[in-house]
Structures are given as structure tokens and as C-alpha cells.
Protein backbone atom coordinates (compact mmCIF):
# COMPACT_ATOMS: atom_id res chain seq x y z
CA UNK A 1 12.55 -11.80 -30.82
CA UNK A 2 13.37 -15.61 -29.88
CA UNK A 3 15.02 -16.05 -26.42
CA UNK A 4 19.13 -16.87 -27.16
CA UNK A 5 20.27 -20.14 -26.28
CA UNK A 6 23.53 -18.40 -23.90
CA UNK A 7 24.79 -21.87 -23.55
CA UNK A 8 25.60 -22.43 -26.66
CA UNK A 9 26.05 -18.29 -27.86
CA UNK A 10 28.28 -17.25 -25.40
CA UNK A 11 31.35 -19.83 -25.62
CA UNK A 12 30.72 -19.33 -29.76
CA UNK A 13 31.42 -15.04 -29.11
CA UNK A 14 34.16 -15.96 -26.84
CA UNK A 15 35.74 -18.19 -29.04
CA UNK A 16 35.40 -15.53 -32.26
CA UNK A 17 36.56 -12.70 -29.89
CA UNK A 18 39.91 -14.85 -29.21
CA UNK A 19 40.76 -15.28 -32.71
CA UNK A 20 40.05 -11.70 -33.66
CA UNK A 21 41.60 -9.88 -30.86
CA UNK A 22 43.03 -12.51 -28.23
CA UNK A 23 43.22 -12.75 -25.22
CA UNK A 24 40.94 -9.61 -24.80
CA UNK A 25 38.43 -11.00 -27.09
CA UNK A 26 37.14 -13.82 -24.30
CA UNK A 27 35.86 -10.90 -22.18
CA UNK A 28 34.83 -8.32 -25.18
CA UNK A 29 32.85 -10.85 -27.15
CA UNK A 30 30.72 -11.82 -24.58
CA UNK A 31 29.67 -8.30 -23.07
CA UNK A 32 29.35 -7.04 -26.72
CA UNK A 33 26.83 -9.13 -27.70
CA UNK A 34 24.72 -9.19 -24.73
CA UNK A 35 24.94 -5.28 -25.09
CA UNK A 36 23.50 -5.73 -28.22
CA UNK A 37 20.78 -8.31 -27.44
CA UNK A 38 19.80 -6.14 -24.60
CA UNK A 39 19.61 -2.82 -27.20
CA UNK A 40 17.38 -4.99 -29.67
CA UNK A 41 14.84 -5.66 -26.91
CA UNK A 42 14.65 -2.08 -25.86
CA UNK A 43 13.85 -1.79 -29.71
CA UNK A 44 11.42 -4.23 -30.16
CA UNK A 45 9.55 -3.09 -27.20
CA UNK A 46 10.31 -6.68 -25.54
CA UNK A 47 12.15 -6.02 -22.49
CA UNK A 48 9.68 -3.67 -20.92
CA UNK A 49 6.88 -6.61 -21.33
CA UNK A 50 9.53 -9.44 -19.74
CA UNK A 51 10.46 -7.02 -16.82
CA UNK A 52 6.86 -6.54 -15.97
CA UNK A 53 5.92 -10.17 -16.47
CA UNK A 54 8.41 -10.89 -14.51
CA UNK A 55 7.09 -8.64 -11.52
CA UNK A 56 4.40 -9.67 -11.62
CA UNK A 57 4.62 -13.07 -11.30
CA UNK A 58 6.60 -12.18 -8.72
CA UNK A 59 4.12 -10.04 -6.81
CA UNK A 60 1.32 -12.70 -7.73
CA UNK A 61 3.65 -15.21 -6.34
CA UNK A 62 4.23 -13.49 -2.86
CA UNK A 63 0.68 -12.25 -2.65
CA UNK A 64 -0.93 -15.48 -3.06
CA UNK A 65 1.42 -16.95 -0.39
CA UNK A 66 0.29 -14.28 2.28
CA UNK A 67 -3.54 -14.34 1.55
CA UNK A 68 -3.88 -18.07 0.38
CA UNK A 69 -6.64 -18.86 4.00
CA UNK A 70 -5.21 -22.10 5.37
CA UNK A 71 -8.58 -24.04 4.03
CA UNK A 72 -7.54 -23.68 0.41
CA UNK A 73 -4.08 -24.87 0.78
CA UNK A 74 -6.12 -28.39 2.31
CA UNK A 75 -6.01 -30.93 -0.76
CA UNK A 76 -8.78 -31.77 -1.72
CA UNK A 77 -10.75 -34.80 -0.91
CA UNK A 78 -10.06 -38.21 -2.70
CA UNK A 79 -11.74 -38.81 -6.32
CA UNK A 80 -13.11 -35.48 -6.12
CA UNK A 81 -15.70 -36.11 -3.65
CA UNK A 82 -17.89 -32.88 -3.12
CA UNK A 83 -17.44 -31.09 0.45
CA UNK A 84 -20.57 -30.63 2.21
CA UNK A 85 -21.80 -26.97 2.12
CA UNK A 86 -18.60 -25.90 -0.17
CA UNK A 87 -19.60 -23.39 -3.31
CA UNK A 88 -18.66 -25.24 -6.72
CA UNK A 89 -15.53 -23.39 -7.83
CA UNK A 90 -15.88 -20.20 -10.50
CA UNK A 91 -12.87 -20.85 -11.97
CA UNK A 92 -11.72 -23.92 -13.64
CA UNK A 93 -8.27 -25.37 -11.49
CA UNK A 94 -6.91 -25.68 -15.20
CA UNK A 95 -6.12 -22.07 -16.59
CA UNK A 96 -5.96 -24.05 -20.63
CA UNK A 97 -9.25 -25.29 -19.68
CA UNK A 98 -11.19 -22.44 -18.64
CA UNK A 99 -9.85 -20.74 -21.50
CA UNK A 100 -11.48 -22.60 -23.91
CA UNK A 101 -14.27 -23.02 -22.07
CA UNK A 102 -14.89 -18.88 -21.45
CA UNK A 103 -13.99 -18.20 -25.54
CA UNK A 104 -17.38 -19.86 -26.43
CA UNK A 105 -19.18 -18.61 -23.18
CA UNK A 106 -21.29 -15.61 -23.74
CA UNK A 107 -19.18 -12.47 -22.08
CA UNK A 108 -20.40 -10.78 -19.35
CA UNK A 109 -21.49 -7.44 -18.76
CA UNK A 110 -18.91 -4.79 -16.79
CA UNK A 111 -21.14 -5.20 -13.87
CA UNK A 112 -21.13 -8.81 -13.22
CA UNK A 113 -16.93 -9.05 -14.06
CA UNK A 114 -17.05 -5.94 -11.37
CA UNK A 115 -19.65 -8.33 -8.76
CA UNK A 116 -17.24 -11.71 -9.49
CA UNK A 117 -14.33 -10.20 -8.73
CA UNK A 118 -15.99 -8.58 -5.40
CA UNK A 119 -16.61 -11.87 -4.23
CA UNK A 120 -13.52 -13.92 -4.93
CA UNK A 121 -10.50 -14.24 -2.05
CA UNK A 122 -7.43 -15.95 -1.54
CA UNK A 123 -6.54 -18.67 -4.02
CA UNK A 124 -10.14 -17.91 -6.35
CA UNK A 125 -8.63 -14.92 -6.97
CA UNK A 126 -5.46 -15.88 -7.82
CA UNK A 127 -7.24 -18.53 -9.94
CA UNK A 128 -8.95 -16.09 -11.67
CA UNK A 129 -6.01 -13.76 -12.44
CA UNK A 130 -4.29 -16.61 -14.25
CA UNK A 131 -7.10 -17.24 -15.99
CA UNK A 132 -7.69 -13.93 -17.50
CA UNK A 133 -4.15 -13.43 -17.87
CA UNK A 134 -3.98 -16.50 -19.94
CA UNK A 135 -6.87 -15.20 -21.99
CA UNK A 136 -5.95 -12.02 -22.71
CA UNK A 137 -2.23 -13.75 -23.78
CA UNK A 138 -4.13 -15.82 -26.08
CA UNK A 139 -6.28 -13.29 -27.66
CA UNK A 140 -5.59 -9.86 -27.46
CA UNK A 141 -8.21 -8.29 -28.43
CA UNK A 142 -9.93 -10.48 -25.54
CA UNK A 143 -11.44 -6.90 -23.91
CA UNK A 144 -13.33 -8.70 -21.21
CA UNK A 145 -10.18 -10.28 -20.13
CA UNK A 146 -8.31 -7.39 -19.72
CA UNK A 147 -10.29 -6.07 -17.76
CA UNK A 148 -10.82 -8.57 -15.43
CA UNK A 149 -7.49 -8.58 -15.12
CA UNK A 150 -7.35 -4.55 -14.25
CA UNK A 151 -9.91 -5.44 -12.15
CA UNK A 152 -8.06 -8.04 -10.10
CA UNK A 153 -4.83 -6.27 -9.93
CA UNK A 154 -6.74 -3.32 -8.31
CA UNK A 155 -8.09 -5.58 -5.55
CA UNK A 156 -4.85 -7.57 -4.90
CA UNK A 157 -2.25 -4.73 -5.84
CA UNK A 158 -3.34 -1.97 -3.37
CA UNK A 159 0.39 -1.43 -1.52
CA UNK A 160 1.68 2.11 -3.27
CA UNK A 161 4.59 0.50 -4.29
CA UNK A 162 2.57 -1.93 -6.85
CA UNK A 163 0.81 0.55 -8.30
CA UNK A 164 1.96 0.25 -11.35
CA UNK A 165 1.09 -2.98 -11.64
CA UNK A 166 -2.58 -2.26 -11.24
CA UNK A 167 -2.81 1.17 -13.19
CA UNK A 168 -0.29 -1.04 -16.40
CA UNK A 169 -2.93 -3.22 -16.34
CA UNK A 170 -6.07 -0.59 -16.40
CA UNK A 171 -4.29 1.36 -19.25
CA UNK A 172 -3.67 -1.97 -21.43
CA UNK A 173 -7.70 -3.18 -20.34
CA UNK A 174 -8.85 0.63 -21.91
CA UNK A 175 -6.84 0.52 -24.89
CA UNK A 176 -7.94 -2.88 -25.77
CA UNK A 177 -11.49 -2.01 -25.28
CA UNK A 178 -11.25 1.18 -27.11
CA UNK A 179 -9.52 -0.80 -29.98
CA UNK A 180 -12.36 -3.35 -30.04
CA UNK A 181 -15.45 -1.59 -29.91
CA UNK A 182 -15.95 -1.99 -25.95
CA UNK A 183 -15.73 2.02 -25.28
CA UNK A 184 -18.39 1.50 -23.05
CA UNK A 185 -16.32 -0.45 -20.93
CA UNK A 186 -13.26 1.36 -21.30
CA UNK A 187 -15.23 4.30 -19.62
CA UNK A 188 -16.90 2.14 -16.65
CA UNK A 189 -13.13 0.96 -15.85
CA UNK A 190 -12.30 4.51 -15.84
CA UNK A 191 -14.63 5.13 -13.32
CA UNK A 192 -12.59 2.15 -11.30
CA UNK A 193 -9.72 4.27 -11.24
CA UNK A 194 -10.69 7.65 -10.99
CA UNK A 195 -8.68 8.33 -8.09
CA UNK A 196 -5.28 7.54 -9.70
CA UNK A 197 -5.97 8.68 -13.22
CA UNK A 198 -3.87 11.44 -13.47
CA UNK A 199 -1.28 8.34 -13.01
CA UNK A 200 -3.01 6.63 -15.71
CA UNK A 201 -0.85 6.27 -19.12
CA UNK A 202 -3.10 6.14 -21.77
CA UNK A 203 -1.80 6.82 -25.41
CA UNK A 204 -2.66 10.69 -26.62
CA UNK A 205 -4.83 9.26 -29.34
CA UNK A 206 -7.06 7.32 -26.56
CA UNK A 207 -7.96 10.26 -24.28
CA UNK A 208 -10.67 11.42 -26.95
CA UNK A 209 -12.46 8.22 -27.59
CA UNK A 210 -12.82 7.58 -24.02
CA UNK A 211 -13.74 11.06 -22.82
CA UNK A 212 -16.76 10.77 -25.73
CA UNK A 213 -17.78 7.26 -24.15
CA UNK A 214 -18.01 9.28 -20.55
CA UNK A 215 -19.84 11.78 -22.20
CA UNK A 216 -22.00 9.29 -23.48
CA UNK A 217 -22.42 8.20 -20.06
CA UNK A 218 -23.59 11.30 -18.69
CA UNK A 219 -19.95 11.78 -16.37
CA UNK A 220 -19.80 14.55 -17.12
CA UNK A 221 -17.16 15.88 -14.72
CA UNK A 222 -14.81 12.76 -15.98
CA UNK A 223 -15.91 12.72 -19.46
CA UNK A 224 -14.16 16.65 -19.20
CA UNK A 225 -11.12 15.29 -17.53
CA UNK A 226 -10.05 12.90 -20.28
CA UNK A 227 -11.51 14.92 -23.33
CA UNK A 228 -9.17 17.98 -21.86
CA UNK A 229 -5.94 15.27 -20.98
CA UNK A 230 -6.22 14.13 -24.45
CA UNK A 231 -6.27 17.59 -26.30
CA UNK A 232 -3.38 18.66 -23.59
CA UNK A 233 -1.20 15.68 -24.36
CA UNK A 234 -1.62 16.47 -28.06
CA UNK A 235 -0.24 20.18 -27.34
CA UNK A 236 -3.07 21.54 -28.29
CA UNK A 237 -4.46 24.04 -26.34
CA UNK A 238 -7.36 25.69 -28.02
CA UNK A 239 -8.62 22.13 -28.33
CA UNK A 240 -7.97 21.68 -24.30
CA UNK A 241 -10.26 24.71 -24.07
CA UNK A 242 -12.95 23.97 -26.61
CA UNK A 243 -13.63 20.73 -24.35
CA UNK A 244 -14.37 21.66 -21.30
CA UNK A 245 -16.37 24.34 -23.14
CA UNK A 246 -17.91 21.98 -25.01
CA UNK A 247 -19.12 19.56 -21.61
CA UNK A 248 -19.98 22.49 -19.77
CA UNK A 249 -22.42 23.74 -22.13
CA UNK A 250 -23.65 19.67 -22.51
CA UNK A 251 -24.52 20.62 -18.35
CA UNK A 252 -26.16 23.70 -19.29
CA UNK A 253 -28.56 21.43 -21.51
CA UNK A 254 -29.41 18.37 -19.43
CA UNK A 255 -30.05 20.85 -16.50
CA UNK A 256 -26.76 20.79 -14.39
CA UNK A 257 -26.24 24.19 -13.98
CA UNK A 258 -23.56 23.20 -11.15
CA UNK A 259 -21.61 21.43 -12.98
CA UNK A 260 -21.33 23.74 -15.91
CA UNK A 261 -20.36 26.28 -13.98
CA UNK A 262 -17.85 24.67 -12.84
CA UNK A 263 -16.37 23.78 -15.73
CA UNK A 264 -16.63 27.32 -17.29
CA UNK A 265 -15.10 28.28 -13.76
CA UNK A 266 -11.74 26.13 -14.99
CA UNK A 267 -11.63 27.61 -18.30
CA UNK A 268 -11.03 30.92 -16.62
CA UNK A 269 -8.94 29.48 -13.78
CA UNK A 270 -6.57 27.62 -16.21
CA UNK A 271 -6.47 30.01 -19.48
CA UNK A 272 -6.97 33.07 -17.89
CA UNK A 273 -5.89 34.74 -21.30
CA UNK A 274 -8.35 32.21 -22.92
CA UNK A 275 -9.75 33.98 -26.28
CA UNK A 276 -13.32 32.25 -25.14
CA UNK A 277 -13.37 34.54 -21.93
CA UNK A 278 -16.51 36.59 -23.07
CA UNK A 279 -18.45 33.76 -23.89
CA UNK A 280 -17.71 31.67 -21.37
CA UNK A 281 -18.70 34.56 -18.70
CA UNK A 282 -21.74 35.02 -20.42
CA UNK A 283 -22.52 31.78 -20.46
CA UNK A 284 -21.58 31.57 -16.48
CA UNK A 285 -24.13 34.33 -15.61
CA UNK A 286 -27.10 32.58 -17.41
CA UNK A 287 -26.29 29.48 -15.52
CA UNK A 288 -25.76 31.05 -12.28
CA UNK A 289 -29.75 32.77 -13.00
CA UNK A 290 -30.71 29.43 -13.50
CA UNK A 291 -29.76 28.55 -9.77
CA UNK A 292 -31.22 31.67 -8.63
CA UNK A 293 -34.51 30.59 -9.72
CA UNK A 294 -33.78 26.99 -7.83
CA UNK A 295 -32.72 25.02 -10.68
CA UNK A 296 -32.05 21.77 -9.18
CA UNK A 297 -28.13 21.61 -8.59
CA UNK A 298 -26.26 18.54 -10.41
């Protein structure tokens, strides 16, 4: 939905609500039709993405200021003479530029987005943000963008209060990966924000494709968190229970008798009516032989 032009549309209501009701009309026209405006935002799903552009370019804004060092604010030196001992820059100055240049760049691997973003402070960050911003605006299915971008936000947006800024940006970063065949890296940015995930709002439908890419992993422990969330999200229950069933007795096979006793252990602890409880205790006291005959613990 195009932006209106309130110079021109507000006058025009006014006018219209004058001849139609008078006097009243002036103030009615005016507030009716930014009512409705604002109502076919919240419909097309565009207000939500303009609030949080806006507060984040906000935070970005006031972050930047307060870690910017005092050495990148210098200008730099005349007809871009080199410093002595300075690092050539990762990021291009000119976001349309890098763009470009990154679309025909081979894509890095999770780990080495994870190790550049490590190393970047004050205004290369910053840099880099807009950069990935810009490319994931440009192309959304751009997964390595997004999750630079989730990536960034969790290093610069730390503060409680802007949390939502970093875990918006992780849940967009999966679901783009999922969509585009990167579950891989959905799962190893799961793993970034492990800590907050119960925070983390996926889509129902995403829970499942992720949790098999963490199983795929060998998480096992995390692959059973989102392959339960999912199935729990979707009300359904038997599902929620078949899952952890399901990575607990993956454990039992790869020889992490720990682990899948744990998991069978919050089968019973959170469907204590579960119809799997005879199998899932007989399962429990095979595993728990194993580690009486020293199976190494997971």
C-alpha cells in the first residue's frame, strides 16, 4: 500500500466532509479517513513492518552514536590515501555497492558470517548491518543476509528492552532459510539463540523442519525442543509426545543413553497420563542397564 500524500488528502476529506455534513465535517473527514488508512495497514500486514523499521533505525541510530570509537568518526585522509598499519575495510562505505558486489560473491559458510561478525566494532558493524539489511530488502530470499543480520542484532541489541529486535530478526533469518533450502543454517542460528528461544516466534509450520535439521545435526536435546514446540503449537498432543519419543530413542541408538533418558524422563514428567507410559518405562530401564554397564554418558 503506497504512502498517502496528507498534504494534498487531508484538505480534499475536509473539504468533502463540509459539504456533506458542515461544519462538523472539517473535523470528521479527516479522523475518518486516517482511521481507515490506519485499519488497511493493520490488514495488509504493513504497519507492523514500518513500526519496527522505524525502531530500529532508531536503535541503530542511537547505538552507533554511543559505540562509534572516536578514530572512526576521523575523516578520512585526502584522495583516499591508505593509513599506515590500518586493515582494508570489510564492508564497502556504499551499502548499493556492496550489494551488488556480495550478489555475485560466492556466500559464505554459517561459520565464517558467525567469525566476521565476531570481529567487527563500532562503525564496521554498523556498516555491515546496513549492508545486510539492504540485501535482504532487495532479495528476500537472500538467507545469508538475514542472518547476518540476526547475527548483528544479537551482538549490538543485547539491552532486555531490545530484545525483540534481535529475536524479530532471528525468527525472519530461520524462516527465510527454511523457505530456501538453507535448513542447515536455520538450525546453526538456532543454536545462536538457544537461550531465548522459548521467546522465539517462529510460525507453527516451521518448528518441524527445523527440529529435523537439529536432528540432522546430532542436537539432540534442541532438535527435541523445537520438534515438541512445533507439534504443541499445532495442538497436537500425541504428536508432542511421539517426538520426544521419537529423539530419545534416536539417543538410545547413537549411544547416548543420558540423553534418552532424559527425554523419556519428560514424557512422563509432562503427560503423566501419556498412553506411551509402558513403553517409554521399558525403554528407560534398558537405557539405564546400559549405564550400569558404563556406557559412556552423552
Amino acid at each position: 500500500m503506497d504512502r498517502p500524500n496528507w498534504k494534498l488528502l487531508l484538505p480534499a476529506v475536509a473539504a468533502g466532509g463540509f459539504v456533506l455534513v458542515g461544519f462538523w465535517g472539517l473535523l470528521l473527514g479527516p479522523l475518518g479517513t486516517a482511521w481507515f488508512l490506519s485499519w488497511r495497514k493493520k490488514r495488509d500486514g504493513v504497519g507492523d513492518d514500518d513500526d519496527e523499521a522505524r525502531r530500529l533505525a532508531t536503535f541503530m541510530a542511537e547505538a552507533a552514536k554511543a559505540q562509534m570509537p572516536s578514530a572512526a568518526r576521523k575523516p578520512a585522509p585526502a584522495g583516499g590515501t591508505a593509513v599506515p598499519g590500518a586493515t582494508p575495510p570489510l564492508i564497502q562505505p556504499n551499502p548499493a555497492t556492496a550489494s551488488a558486489t556480495a550478489s555475485a560473491a560466492p556466500k559464505p559458510s554459517f561459520a565464517e558470517l558467525r567469525q566476521r561478525v565476531a570481529q567487527l566494532e563500532g562503525k564496521p558493524l554498523f556498516d555491515a548491518f546496513a549492508v545486510a539489511r539492504l540485501a535482504a530488502i532487495a532479495n528476500a530470499r537472500d538467507a545469508h543476509a538475514t542472518v547476518e543480520v540476526a547475527l548483528i542484532a544479537r551482538r549490538a541489541a543485547v539491552a532486555p528492552t531490545q530484545a525483540p529486535l534481535r529475536l524479530r530478526a532471528a525468527a525472519r533469518a530461520i524462516a527465510t532459510c527454511l523457505a530456501n533450502g538453507q535448513a542447515a543454517m536455520a538450525a546453526a542460528l538456532f543454536g545462536e539463540f538457544i537461550s531465548e528461544r522459548t521467546a522465539l516466534q517462529l510460525a507453527p509450520e516451521h518448528w518441524e523442519p527445523l527440529g529435523r535439521a537439529l536432528l540432522g545435526q546430532g542436537a539432540l536435546m534442541e532438535a527435541a525442543w523445537a520438534l515438541h514446540a512445533g507439534a504443541v503449537l499445532g495442538n497436537d498432543l500425541a504428536s508432542a509426545q511421539k517426538r520426544l519419543i521419537e529423539v530419545a530413542g534416536k539417543a538410545a541408538e547413537t549411544g547416548k543413553p543420558s540423553v534418552a533418558l532424559k527425554l523419556y524422563g519428560t514424557v512422563l514428567a509432562k503427560y503423566p497420563d501419556t498412553q506411551y507410559a509402558d513403553f517409554v518405562r521399558t525403554n528407560m530401564r534398558i537405557e539405564e542397564k546400559k549405564l550400569g554397564k558404563g556406557s559412556a554418558p552423552a
